[in-house]
N, C-alpha and C. Protein backbone atom coordinates (compact mmCIF):
# COMPACT_ATOMS: atom_id res chain seq x y z
N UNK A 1 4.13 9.77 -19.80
CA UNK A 1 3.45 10.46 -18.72
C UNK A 1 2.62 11.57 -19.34
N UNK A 2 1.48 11.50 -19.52
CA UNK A 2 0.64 12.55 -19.85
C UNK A 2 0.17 13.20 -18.50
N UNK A 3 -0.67 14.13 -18.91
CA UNK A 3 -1.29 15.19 -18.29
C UNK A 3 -2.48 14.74 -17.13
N UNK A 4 -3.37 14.07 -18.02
CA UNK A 4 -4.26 13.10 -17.30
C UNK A 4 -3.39 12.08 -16.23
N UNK A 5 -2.60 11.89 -16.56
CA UNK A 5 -2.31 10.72 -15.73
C UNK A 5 -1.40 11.11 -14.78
N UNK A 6 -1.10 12.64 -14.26
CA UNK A 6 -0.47 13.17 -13.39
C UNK A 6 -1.42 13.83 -12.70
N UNK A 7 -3.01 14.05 -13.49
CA UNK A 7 -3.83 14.23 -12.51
C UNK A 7 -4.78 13.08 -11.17
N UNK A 8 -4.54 12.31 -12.19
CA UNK A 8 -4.81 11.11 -11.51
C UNK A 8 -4.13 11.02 -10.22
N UNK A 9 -2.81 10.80 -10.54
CA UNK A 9 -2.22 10.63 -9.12
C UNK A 9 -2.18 11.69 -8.18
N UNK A 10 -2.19 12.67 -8.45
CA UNK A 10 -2.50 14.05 -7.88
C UNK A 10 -3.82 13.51 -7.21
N UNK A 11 -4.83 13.63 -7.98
CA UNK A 11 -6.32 13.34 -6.93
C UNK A 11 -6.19 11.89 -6.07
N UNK A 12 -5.44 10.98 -6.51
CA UNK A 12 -5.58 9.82 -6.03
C UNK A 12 -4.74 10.23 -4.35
N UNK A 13 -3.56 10.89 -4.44
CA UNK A 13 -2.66 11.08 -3.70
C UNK A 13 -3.02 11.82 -2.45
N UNK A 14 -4.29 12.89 -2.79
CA UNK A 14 -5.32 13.59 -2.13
C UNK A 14 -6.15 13.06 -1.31
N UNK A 15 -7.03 11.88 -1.63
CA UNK A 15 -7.74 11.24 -0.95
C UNK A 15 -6.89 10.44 -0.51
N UNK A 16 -5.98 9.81 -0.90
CA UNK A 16 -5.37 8.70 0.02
C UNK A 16 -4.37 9.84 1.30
N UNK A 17 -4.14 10.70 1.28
CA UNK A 17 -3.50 11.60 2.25
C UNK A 17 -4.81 11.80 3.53
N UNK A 18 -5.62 12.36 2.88
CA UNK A 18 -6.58 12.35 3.76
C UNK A 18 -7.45 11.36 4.27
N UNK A 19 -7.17 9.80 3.72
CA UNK A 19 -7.36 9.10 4.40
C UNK A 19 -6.86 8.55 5.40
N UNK A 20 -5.51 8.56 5.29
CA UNK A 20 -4.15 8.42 6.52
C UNK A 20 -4.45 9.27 7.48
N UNK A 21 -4.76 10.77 7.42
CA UNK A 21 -4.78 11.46 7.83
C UNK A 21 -6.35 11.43 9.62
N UNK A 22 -6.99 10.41 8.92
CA UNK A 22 -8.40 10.55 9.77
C UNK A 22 -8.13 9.02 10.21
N UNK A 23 -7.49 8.10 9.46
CA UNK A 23 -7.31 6.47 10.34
C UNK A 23 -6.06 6.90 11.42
N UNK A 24 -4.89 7.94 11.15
CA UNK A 24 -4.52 8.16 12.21
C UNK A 24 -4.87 8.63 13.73
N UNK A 25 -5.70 9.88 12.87
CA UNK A 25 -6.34 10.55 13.95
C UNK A 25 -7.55 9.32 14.93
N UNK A 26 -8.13 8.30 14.12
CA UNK A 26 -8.73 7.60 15.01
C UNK A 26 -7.94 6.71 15.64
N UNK A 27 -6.62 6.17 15.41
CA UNK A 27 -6.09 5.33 15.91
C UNK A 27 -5.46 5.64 17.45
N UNK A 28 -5.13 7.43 17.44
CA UNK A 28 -4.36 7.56 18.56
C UNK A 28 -5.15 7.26 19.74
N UNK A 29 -6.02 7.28 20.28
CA UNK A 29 -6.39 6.08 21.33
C UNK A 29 -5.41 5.32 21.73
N UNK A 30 -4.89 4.40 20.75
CA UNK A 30 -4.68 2.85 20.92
C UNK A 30 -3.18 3.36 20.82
N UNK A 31 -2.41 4.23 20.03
CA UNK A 31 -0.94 4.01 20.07
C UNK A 31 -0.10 5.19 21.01
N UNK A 32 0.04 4.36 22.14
CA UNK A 32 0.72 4.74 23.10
C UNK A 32 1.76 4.17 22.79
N UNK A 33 2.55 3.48 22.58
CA UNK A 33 3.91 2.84 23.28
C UNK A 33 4.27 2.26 21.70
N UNK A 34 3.07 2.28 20.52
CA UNK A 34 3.72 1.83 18.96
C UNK A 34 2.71 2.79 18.93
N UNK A 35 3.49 3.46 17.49
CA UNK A 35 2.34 3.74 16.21
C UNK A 35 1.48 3.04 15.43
N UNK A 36 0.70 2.58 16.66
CA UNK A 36 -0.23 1.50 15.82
C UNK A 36 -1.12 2.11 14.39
N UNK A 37 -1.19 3.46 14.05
CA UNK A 37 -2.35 3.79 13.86
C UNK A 37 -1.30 3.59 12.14
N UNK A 38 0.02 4.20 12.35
CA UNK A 38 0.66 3.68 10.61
C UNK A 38 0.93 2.77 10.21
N UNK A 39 0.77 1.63 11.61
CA UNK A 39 1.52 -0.15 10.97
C UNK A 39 0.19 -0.39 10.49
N UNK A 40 -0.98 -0.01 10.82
CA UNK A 40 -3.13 -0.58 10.69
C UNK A 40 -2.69 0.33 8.90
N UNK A 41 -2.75 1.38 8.96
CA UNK A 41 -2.19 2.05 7.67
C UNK A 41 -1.84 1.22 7.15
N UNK A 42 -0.09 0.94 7.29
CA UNK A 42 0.43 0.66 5.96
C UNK A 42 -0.11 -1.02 5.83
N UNK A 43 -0.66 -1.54 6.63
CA UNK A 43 -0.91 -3.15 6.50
C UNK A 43 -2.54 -2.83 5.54
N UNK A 44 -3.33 -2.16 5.93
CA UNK A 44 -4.49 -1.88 4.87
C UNK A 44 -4.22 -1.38 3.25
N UNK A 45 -2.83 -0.27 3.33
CA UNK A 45 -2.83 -0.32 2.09
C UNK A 45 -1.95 -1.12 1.40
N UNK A 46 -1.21 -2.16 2.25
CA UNK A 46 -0.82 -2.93 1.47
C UNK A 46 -1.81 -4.05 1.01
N UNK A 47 -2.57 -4.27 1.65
CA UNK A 47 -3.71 -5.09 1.28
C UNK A 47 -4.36 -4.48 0.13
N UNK A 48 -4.62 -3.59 0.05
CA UNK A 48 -5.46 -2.76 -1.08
C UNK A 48 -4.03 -2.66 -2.49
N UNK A 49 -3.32 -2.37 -2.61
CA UNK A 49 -2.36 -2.60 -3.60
C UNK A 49 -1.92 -4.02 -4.10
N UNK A 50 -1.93 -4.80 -2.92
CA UNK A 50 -2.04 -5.86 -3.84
C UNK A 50 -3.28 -6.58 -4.09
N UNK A 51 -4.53 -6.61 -3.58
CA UNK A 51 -5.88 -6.69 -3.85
C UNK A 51 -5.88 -6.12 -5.68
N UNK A 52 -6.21 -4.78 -5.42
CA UNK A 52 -6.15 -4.00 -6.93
C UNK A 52 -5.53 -4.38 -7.95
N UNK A 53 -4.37 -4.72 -7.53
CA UNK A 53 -3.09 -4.22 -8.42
C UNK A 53 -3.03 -5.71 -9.11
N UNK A 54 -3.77 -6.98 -8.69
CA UNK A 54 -4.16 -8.20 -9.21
C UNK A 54 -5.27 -8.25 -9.87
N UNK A 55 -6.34 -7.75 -9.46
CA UNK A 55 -7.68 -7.70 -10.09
C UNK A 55 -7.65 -6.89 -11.67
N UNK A 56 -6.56 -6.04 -11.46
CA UNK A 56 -6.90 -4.99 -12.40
C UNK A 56 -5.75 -4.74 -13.45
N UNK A 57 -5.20 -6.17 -13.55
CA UNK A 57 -4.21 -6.39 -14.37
C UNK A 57 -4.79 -6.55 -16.18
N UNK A 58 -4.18 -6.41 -16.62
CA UNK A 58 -4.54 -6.07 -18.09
C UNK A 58 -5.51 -7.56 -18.47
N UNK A 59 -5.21 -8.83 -18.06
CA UNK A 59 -5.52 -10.09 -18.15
C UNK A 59 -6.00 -10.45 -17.08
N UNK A 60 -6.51 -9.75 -16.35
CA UNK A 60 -7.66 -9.97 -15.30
C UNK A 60 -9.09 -9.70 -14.99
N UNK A 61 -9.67 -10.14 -14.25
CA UNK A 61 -11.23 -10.05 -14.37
C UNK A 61 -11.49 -9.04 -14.72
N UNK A 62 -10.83 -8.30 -13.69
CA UNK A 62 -11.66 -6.88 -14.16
C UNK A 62 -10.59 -5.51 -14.39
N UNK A 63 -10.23 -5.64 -15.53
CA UNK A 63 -8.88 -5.02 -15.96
C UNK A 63 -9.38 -3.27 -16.03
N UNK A 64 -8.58 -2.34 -16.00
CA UNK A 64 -9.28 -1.12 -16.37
C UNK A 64 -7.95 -0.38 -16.83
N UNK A 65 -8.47 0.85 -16.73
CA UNK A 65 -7.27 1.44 -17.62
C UNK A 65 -5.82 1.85 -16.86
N UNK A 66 -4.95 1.94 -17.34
CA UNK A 66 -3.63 2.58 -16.71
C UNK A 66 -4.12 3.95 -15.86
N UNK A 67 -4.75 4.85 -16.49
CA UNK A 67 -5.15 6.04 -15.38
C UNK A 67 -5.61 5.18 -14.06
N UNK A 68 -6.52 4.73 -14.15
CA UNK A 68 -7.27 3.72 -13.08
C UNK A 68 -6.43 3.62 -11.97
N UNK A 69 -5.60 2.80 -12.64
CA UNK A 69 -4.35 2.18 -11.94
C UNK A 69 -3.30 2.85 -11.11
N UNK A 70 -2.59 3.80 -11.87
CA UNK A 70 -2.17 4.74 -11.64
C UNK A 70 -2.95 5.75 -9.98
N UNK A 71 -4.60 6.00 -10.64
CA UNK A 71 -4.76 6.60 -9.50
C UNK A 71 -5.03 6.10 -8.52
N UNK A 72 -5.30 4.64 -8.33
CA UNK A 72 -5.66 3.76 -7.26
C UNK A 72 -3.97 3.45 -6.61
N UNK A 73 -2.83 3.18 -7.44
CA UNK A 73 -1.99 2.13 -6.88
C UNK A 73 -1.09 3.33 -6.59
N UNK A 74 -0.86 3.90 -7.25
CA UNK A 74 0.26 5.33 -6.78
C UNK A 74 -0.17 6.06 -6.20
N UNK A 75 -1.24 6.86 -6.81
CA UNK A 75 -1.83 8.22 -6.02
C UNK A 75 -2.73 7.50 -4.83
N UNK A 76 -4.02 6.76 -4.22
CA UNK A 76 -4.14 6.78 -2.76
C UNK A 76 -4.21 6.02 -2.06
N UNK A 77 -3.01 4.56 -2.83
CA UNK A 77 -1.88 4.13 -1.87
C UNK A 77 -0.82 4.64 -1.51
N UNK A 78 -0.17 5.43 -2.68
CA UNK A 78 1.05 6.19 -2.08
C UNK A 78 0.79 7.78 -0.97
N UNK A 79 -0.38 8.10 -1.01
CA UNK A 79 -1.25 9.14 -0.67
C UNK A 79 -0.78 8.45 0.91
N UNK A 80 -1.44 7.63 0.73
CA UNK A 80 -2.16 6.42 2.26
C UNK A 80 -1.21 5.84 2.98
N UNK A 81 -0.70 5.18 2.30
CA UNK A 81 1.11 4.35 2.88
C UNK A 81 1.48 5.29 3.65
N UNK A 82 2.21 4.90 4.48
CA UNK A 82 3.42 5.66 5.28
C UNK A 82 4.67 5.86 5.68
N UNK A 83 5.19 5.00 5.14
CA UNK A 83 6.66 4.41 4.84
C UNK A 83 7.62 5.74 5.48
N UNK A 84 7.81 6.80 5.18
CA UNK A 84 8.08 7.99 5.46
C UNK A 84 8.08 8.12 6.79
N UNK A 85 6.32 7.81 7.01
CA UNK A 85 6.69 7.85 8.76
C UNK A 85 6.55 7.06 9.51
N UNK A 86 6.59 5.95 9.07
CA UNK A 86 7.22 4.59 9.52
C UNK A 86 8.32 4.52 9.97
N UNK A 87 9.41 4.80 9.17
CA UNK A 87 11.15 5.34 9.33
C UNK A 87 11.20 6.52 10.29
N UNK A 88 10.50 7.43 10.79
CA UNK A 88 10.81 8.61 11.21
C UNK A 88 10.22 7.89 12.59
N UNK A 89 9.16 7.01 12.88
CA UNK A 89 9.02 6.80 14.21
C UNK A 89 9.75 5.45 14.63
N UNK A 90 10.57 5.01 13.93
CA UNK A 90 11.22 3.71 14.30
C UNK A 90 12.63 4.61 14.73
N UNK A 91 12.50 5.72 13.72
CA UNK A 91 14.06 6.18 14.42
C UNK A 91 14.11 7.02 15.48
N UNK A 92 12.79 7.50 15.86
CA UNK A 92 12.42 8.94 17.21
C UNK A 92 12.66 7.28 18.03
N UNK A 93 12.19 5.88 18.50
CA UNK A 93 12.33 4.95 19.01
C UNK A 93 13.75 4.56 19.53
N UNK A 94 14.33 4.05 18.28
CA UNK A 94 15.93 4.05 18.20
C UNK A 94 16.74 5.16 18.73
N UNK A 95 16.28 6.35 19.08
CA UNK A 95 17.72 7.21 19.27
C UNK A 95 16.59 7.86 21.29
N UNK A 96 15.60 7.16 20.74
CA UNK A 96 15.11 7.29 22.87
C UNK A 96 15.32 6.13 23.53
N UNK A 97 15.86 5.05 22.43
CA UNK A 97 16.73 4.08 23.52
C UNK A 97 15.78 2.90 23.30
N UNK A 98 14.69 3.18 22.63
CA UNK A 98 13.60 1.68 22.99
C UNK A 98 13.88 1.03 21.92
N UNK A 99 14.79 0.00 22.03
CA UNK A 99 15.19 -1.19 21.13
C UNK A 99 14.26 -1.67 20.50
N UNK A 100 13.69 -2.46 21.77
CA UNK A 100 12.43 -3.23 22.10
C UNK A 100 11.30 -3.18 21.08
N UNK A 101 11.03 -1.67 21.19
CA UNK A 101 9.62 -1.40 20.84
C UNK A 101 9.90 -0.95 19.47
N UNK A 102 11.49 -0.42 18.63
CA UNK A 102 12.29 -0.18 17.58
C UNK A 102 11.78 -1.42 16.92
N UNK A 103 12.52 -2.91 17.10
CA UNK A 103 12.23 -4.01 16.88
C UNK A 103 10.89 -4.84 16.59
N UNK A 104 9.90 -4.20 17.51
CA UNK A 104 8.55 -4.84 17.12
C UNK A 104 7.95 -3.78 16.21
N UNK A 105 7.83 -2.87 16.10
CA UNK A 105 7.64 -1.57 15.17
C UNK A 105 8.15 -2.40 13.69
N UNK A 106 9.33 -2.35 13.53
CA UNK A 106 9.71 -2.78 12.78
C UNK A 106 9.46 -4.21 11.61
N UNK A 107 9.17 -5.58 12.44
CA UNK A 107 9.24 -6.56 12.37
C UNK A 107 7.57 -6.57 12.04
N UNK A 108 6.77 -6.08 12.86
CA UNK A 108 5.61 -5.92 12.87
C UNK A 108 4.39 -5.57 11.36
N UNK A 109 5.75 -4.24 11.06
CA UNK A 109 5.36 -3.34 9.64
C UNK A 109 5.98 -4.35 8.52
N UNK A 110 6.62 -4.97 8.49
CA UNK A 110 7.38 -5.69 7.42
C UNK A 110 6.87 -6.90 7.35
N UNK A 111 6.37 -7.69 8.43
CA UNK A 111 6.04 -9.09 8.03
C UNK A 111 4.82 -8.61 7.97
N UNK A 112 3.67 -8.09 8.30
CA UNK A 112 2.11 -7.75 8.23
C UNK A 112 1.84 -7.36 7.19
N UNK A 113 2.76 -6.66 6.41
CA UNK A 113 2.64 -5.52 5.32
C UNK A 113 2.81 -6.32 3.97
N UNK A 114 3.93 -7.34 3.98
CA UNK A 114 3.55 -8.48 3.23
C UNK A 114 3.25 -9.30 2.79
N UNK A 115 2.76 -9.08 4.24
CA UNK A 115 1.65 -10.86 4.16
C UNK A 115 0.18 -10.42 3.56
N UNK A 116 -0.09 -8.65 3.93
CA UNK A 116 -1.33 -8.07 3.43
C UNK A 116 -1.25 -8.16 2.10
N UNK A 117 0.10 -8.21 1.74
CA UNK A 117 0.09 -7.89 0.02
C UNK A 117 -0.44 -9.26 -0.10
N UNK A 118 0.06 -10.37 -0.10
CA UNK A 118 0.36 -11.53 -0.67
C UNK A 118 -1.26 -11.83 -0.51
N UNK A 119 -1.97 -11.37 0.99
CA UNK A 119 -3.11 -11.97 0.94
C UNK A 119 -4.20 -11.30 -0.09
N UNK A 120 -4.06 -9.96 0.06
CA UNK A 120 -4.70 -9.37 -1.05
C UNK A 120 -4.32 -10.02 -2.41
N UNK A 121 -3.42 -10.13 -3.17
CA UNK A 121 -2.93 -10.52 -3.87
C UNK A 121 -3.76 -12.19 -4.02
N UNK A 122 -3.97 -13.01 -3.47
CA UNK A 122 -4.64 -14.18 -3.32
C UNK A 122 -5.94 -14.11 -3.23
N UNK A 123 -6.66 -13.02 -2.63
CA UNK A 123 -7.58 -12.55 -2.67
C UNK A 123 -8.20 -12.48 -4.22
N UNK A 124 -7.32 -11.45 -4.61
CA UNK A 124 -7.60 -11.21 -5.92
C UNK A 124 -7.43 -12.38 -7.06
N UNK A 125 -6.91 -13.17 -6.84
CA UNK A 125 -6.36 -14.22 -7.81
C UNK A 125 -7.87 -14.95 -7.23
N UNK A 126 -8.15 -15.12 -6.53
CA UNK A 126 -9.39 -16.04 -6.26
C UNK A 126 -10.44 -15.52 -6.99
N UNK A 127 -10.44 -14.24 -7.11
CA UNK A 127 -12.08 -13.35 -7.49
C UNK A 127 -11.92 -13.42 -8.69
N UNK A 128 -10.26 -14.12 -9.68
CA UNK A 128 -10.17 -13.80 -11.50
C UNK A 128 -10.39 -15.39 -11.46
N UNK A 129 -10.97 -16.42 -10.49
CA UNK A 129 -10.91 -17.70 -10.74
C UNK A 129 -10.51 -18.35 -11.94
N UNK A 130 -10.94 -17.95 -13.20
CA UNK A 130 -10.68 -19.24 -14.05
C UNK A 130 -9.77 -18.31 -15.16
N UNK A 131 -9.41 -17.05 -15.12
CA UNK A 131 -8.26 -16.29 -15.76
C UNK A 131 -6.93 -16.13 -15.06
N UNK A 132 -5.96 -16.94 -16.13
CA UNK A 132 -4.93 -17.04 -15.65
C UNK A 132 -4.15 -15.87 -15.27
N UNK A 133 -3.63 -15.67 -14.11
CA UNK A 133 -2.98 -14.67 -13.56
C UNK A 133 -1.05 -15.04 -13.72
N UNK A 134 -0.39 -14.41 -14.23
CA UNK A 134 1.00 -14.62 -14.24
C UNK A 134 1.64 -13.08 -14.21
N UNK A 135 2.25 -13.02 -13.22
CA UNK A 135 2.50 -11.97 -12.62
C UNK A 135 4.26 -12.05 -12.71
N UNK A 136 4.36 -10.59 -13.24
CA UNK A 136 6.24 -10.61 -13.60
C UNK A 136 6.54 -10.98 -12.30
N UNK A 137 8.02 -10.75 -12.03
CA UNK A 137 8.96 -10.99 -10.56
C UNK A 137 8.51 -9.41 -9.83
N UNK A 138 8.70 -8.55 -10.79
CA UNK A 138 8.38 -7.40 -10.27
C UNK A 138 7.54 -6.33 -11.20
N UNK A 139 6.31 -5.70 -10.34
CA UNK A 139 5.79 -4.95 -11.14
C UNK A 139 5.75 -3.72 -10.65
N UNK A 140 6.21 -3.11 -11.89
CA UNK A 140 6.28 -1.69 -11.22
C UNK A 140 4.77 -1.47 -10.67
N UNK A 141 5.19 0.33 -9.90
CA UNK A 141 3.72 1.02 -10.05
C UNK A 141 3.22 1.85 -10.95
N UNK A 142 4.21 2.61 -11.57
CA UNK A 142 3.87 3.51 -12.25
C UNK A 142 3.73 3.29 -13.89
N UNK A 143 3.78 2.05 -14.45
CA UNK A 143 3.29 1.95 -15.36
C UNK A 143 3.32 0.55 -15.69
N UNK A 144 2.63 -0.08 -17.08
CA UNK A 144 2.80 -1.48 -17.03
C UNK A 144 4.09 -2.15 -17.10
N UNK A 145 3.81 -3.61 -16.62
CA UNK A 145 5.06 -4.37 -16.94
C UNK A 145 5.71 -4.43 -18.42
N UNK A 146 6.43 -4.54 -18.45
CA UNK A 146 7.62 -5.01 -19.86
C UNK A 146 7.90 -6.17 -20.16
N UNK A 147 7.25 -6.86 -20.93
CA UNK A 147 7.79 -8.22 -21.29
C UNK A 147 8.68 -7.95 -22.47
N UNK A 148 9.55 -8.98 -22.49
CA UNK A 148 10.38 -9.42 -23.79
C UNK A 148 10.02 -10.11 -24.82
């Protein structure tokens, strides 16, 4: 962990805060009865993390550096994501009694959120067309994978 690369996520974490911050504010319109405006959130930046986070693999089209990475996939996706208050409005739901709306909140953020990855993720595997993409079981975020 260097210096640079804690600024990175620092600035990355900045803009992606303040991007949450103004897709919420436009969303409340629409979320009366769900927080639509953090499931549109976290389903965009899951799209964008796994979009990126394929493209910009060391053996991919367009590979770039670990700072890069770092400030795109940690700092303003993790900036952006909402996971935090995802949990905090599924549980203000759960303890005012709305199962219902607990349940689709829920079900909603979890199957959308990975299907954004996977599609981003396919996305990206399409745009490295003829470079082979092999992707561990799990990759971290905060730094590269570990092979044996």
């Amino acid at each position: 962990m260097s210096f640079t690369s804690c600024l990175a996520v620092a600035f990355g974490g900045a803009v992606g805060s303040l991007a949450r911050y103004m897709l919420s504010a436009a969303a409340q319109p629409i979320s009366g009865s769900l927080p639509w405006g953090t499931i549109l959130i976290n389903i965009l930046g899951s799209f964008i993390i796994g979009l990126f986070g394929t493209l910009t693999l060391a053996h991919g089209r367009y590979p770039v550096s670990e700072n890069v990475r770092l400030l795109v996939m940690v700092g303003v996706c993790g900036g952006f994501t909402t996971f935090s208050s995802f949990s905090l409005q599924t549980l203000d739901l759960l303890r005012s009694g709305a199962m219902g709306r607990a349940a689709i909140n829920i079900i909603a953020s979890v199957v959308l959120c990975v299907g954004a990855v996977a599609v981003g993720h396919f996305a990206a595997t399409w745009f490295n067309r003829d470079v082979r993409i092999v992707q561990l079981p799990i990759e971290e975020e905060t730094g590269p994978a570990q092979t044996s």
